[in-house]
Protein backbone atom coordinates (compact mmCIF):
# COMPACT_ATOMS: atom_id res chain seq x y z
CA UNK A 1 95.02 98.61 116.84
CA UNK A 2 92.12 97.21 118.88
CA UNK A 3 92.93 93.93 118.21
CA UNK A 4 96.13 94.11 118.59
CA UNK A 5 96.26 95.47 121.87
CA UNK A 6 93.90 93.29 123.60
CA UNK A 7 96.14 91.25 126.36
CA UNK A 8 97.83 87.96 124.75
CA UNK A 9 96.99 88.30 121.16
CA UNK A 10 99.11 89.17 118.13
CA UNK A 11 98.52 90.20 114.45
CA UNK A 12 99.83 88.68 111.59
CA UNK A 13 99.81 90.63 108.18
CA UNK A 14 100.98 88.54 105.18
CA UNK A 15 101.44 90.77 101.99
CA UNK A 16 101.74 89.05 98.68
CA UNK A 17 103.43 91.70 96.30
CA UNK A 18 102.84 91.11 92.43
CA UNK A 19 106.55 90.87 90.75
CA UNK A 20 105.54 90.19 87.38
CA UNK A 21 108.76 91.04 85.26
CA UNK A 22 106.25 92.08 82.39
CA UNK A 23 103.55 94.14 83.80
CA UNK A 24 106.47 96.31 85.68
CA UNK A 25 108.80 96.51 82.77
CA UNK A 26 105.79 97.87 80.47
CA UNK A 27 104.94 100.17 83.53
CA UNK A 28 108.56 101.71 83.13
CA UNK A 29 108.46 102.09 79.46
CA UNK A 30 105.36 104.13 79.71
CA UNK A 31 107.35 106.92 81.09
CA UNK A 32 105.38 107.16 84.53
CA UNK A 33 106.96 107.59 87.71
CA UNK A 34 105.30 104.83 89.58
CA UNK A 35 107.88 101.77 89.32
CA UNK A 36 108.63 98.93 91.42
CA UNK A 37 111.08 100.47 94.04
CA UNK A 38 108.88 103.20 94.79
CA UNK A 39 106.08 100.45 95.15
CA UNK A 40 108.76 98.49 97.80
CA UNK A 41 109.62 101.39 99.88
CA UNK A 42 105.85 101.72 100.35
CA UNK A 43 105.22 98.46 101.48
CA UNK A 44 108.38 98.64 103.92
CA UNK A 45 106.28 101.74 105.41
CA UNK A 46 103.56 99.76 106.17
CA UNK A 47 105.14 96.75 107.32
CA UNK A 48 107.44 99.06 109.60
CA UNK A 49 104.29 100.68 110.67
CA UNK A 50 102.25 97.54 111.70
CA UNK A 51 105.10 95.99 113.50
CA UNK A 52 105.29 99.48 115.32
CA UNK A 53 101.69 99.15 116.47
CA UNK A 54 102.48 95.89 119.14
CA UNK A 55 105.51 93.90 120.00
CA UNK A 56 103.87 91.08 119.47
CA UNK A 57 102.59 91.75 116.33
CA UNK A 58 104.47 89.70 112.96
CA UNK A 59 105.36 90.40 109.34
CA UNK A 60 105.96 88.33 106.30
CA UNK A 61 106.24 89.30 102.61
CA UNK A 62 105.63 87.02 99.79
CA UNK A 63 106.85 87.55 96.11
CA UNK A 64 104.27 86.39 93.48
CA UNK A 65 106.83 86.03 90.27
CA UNK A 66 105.65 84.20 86.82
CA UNK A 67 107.35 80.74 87.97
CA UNK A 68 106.88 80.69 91.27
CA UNK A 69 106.66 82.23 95.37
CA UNK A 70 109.60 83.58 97.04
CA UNK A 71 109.43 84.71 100.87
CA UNK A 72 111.18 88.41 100.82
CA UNK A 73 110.64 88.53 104.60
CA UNK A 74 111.45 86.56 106.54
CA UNK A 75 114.20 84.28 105.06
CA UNK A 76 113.55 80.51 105.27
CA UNK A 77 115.23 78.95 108.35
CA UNK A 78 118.84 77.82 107.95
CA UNK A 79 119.70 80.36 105.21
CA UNK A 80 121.96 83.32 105.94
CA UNK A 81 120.65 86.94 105.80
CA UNK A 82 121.99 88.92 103.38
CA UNK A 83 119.95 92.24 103.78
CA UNK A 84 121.41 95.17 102.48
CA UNK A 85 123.36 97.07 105.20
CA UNK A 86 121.66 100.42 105.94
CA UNK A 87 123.65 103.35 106.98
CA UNK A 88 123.32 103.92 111.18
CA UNK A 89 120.50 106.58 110.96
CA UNK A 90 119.33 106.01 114.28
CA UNK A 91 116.81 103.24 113.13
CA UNK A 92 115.57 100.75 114.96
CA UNK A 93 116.87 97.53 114.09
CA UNK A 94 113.90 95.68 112.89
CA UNK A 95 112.74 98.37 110.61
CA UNK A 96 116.06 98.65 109.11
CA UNK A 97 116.55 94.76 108.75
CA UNK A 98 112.69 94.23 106.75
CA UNK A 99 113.66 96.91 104.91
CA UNK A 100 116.90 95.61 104.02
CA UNK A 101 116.04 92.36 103.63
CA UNK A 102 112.97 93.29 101.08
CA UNK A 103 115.69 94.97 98.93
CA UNK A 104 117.60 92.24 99.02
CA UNK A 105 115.73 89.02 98.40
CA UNK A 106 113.26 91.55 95.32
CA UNK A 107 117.00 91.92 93.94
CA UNK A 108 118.23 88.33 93.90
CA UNK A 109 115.04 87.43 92.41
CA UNK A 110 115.23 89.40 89.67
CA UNK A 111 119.16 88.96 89.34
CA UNK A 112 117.83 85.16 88.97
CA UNK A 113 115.08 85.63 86.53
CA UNK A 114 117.02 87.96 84.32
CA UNK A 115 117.05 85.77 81.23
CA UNK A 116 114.08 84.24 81.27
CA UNK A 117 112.28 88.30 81.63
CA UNK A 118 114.63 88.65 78.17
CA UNK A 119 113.24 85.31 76.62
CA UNK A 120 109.66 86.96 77.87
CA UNK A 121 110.34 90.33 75.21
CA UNK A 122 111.68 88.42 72.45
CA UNK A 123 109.03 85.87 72.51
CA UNK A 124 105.45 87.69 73.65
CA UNK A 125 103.25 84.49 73.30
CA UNK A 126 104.71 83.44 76.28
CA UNK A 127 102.43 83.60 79.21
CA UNK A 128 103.25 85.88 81.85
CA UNK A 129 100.91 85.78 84.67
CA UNK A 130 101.77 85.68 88.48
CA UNK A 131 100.78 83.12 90.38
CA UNK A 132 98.75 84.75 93.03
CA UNK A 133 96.82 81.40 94.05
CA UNK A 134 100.06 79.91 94.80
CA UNK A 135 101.36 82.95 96.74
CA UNK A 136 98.10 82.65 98.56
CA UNK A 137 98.33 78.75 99.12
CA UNK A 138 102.23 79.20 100.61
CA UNK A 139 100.71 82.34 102.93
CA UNK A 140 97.87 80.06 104.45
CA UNK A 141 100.60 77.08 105.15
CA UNK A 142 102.95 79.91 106.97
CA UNK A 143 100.13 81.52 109.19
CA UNK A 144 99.03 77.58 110.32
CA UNK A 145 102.26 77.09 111.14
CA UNK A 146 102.23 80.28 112.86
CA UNK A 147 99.22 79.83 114.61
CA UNK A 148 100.01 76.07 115.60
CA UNK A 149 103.38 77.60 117.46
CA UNK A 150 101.70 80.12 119.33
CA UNK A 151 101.80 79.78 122.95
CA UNK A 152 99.32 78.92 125.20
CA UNK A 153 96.80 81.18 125.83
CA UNK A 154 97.86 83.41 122.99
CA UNK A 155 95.68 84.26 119.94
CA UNK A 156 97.05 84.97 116.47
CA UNK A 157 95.04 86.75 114.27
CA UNK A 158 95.74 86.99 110.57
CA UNK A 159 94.84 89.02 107.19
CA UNK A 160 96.24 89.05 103.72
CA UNK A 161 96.98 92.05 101.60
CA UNK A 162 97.37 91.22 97.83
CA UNK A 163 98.80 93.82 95.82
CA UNK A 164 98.54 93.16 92.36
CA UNK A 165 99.31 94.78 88.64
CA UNK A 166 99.07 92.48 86.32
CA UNK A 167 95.44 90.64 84.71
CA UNK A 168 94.00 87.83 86.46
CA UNK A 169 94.83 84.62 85.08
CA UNK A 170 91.58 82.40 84.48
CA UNK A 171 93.37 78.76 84.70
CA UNK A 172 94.08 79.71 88.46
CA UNK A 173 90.01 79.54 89.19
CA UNK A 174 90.26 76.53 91.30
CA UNK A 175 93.16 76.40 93.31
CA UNK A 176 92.31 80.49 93.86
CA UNK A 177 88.90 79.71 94.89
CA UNK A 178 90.40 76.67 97.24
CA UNK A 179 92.39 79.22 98.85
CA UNK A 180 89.51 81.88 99.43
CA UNK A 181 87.47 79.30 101.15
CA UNK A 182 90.51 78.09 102.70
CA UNK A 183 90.77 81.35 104.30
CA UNK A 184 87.56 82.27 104.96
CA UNK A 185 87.43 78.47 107.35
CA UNK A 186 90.12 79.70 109.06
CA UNK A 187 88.74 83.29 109.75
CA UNK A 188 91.55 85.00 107.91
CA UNK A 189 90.85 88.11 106.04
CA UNK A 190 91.99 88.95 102.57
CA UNK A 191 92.54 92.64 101.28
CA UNK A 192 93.41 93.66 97.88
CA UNK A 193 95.05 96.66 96.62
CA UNK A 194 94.83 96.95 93.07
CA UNK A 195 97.28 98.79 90.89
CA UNK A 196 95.88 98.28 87.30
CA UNK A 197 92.78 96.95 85.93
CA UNK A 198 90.06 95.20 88.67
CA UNK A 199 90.67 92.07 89.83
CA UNK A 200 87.16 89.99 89.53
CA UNK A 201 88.67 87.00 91.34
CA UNK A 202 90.20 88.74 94.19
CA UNK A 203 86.57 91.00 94.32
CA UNK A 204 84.90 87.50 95.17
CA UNK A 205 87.81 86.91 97.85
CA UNK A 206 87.74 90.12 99.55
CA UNK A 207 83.52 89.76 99.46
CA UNK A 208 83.75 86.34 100.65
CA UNK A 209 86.11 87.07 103.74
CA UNK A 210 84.99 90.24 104.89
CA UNK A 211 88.37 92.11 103.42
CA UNK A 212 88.98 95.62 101.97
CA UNK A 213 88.94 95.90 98.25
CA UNK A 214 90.51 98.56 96.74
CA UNK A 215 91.68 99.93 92.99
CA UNK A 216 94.37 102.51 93.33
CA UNK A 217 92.83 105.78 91.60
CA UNK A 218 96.61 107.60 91.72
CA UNK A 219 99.56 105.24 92.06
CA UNK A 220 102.06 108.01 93.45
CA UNK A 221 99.80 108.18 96.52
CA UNK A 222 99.88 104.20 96.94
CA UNK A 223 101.65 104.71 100.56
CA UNK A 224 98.49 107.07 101.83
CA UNK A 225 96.02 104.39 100.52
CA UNK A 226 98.32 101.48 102.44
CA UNK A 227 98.27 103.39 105.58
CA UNK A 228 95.06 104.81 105.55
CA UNK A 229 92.85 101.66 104.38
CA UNK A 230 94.87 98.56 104.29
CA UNK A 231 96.70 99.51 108.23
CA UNK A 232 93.73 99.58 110.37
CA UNK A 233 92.60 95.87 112.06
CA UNK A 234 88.66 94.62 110.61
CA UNK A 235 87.54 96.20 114.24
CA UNK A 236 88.85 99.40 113.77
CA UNK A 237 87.68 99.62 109.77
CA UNK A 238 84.13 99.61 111.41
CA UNK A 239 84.60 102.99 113.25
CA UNK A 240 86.01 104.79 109.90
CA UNK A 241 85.22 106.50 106.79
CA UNK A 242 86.50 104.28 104.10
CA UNK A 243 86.21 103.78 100.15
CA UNK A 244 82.76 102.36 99.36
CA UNK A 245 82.81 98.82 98.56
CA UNK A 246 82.57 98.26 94.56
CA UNK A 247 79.87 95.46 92.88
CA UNK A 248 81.59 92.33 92.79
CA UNK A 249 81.73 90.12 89.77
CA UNK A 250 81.05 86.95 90.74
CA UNK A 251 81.17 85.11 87.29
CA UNK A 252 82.86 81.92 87.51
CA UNK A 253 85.53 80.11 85.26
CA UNK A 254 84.24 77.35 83.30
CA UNK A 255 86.44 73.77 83.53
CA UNK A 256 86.92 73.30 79.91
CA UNK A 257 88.62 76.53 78.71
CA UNK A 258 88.99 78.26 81.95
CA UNK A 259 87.55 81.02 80.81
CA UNK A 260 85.21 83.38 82.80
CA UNK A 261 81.25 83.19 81.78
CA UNK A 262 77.95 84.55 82.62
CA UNK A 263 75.87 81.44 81.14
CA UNK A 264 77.50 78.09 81.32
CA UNK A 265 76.54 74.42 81.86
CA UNK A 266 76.56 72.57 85.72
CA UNK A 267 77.24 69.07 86.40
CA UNK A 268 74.60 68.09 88.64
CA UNK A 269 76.76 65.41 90.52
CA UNK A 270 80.03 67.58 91.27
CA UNK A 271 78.66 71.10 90.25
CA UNK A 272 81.56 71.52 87.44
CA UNK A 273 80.91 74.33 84.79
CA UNK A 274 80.98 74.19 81.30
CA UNK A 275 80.90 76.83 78.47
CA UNK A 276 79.52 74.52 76.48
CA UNK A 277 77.55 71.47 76.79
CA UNK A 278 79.15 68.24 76.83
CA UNK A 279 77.23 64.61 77.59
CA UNK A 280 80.31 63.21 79.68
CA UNK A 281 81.63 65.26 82.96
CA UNK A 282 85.28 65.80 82.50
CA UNK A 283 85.58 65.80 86.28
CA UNK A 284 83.36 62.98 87.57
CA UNK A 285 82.72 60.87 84.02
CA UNK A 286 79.54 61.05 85.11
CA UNK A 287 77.19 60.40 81.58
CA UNK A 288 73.90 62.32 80.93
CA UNK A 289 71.32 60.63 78.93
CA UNK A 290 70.36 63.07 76.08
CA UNK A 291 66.05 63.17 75.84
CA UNK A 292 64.74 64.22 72.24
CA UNK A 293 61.67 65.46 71.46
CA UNK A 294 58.60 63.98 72.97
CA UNK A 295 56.56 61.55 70.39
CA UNK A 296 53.03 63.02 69.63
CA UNK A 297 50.14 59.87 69.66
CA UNK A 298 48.17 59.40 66.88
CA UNK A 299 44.39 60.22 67.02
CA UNK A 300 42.47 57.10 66.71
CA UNK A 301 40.13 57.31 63.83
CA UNK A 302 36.70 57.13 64.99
């Protein structure tokens, strides 16, 4: 795109996919035809299709499981690739090897994770939420790194797509929040692509950064949404017709319960927010002095 094309700069796209083991299991048992291959082979279109746009321009696909982050593209260095071998279609060989390599790494993860998903059925009190803010976190370290081994003279420019299923997970407030202002210092833009129900944390993100939010209405057309709003560069969004942007819900997670709030008590010293009032700051022990009710004077008796 326009940014992308401009003479010594490249774009960096980062795509965190959500593999939560639960949400996508109870998305296959509802008999729909939306499951998480179909949901891969999109995202290998649009990868293929942004690395088609420059030479220059770079990939990398991060797996946001229940436990923890897992690059699917590219491996870490050292390790050998063991991408799927594709049949000799005529391909280019970089398309063929992210796609392969996606396949690959999504299947060794869930090869590994394969008793714990079972221990997840038998025992449903066991939380199951993906850790996005991590994801996020590991993203921001690899585009530094990125950015600190550009050459000289070259500018790297880079965005975040989050595509998520599952709920949002309320005891991730502050390290998601550290890595939305995180982002936003470092002028990197995050887009979210939601599959399920709305996502009020990554609404504040995508508000905060200047990013494309974005609830799926149809999940079989999820690869004409990807390339039609989440493909274009921030300069080129400008000069198209897109989806609306929807009211953000910027209600914040109190430190006590971690629970989101409309109403809630602030720590005047470190700005920490309770549901409930509390004399002592958990974060700064800072201790409020509690005033009662104001003495009335006696009349003097004339």
């Amino acid at each position: 795109m326009a940014d992308s094309n401009e003479k010594g700069s490249s774009s960096l796209l980062i795509i965190i996919l959500d593999t939560n083991p639960v949400w996508w299991g109870r998305k296959k048992a509802s008999d729909e035809q939306f499951s998480l291959s179909h949901c891969v082979d999109c995202i290998s279109v649009l990868a293929n299709s942004h690395l088609m746009l420059a030479h220059k321009n770079k990939l990398a696909v991060i797996a946001a499981h229940t436990d923890n982050s897992v690059f699917l593209y590219p491996q870490y260095p050292g390790k050998k690739a063991e991408a799927v071998k594709l049949p000799d279609d005529g391909q280019y060989e970089v398309f063929g090897q992210v796609e392969g390599q996606l396949r690959a790494q999504l299947k060794k993860l869930i090869m590994q994770d394969k008793e714990q998903i079972d221990e997840m059925y038998d025992v449903p009190e066991q939380p199951s939420d993906s850790l996005i803010a991590g994801a996020m976190a590991v993203a921001l370290c690899y585009a530094h790194r990125l950015e600190k081994e550009c050459p000289i003279g070259e500018a790297l420019s880079t965005r975040l797509l989050v595509i998520k299923g599952s709920e949002d997970c309320p005891s991730q407030y502050m390290n998601f929040m550290n890595a939305v202002f995180t982002s936003q210092k470092q002028n990197i833009i995050i887009d979210a692509c939601i599959l399920d129900k709305d996502s009020g944390l990554l609404q504040q993100a995508c508000d905060i950064t200047g990013g494309m939010y974005l609830k799926i209405p149809q999940l079989q057309g999820l690869l004409q949404y990807l390339m039609w709003v989440f493909l274009p560069d921030p300069s080129t969004r400008t000069k198209m017709a897109l989806p609306p942007r929807a009211q953000v819900d910027y209600r914040a997670a109190c430190f006590c319960h971690r629970n989101l709030i409309d109403i809630g008590y602030v720590c005047s010293v470190c700005l920490s927010i309770y549901c409930t009032f509390s004399p002592i700051c958990s974060t700064c022990q800072t201790t409020f002095k509690i005033l009662g009710p104001q003495k009335l004077k006696r009349k003097k008796k004339s």
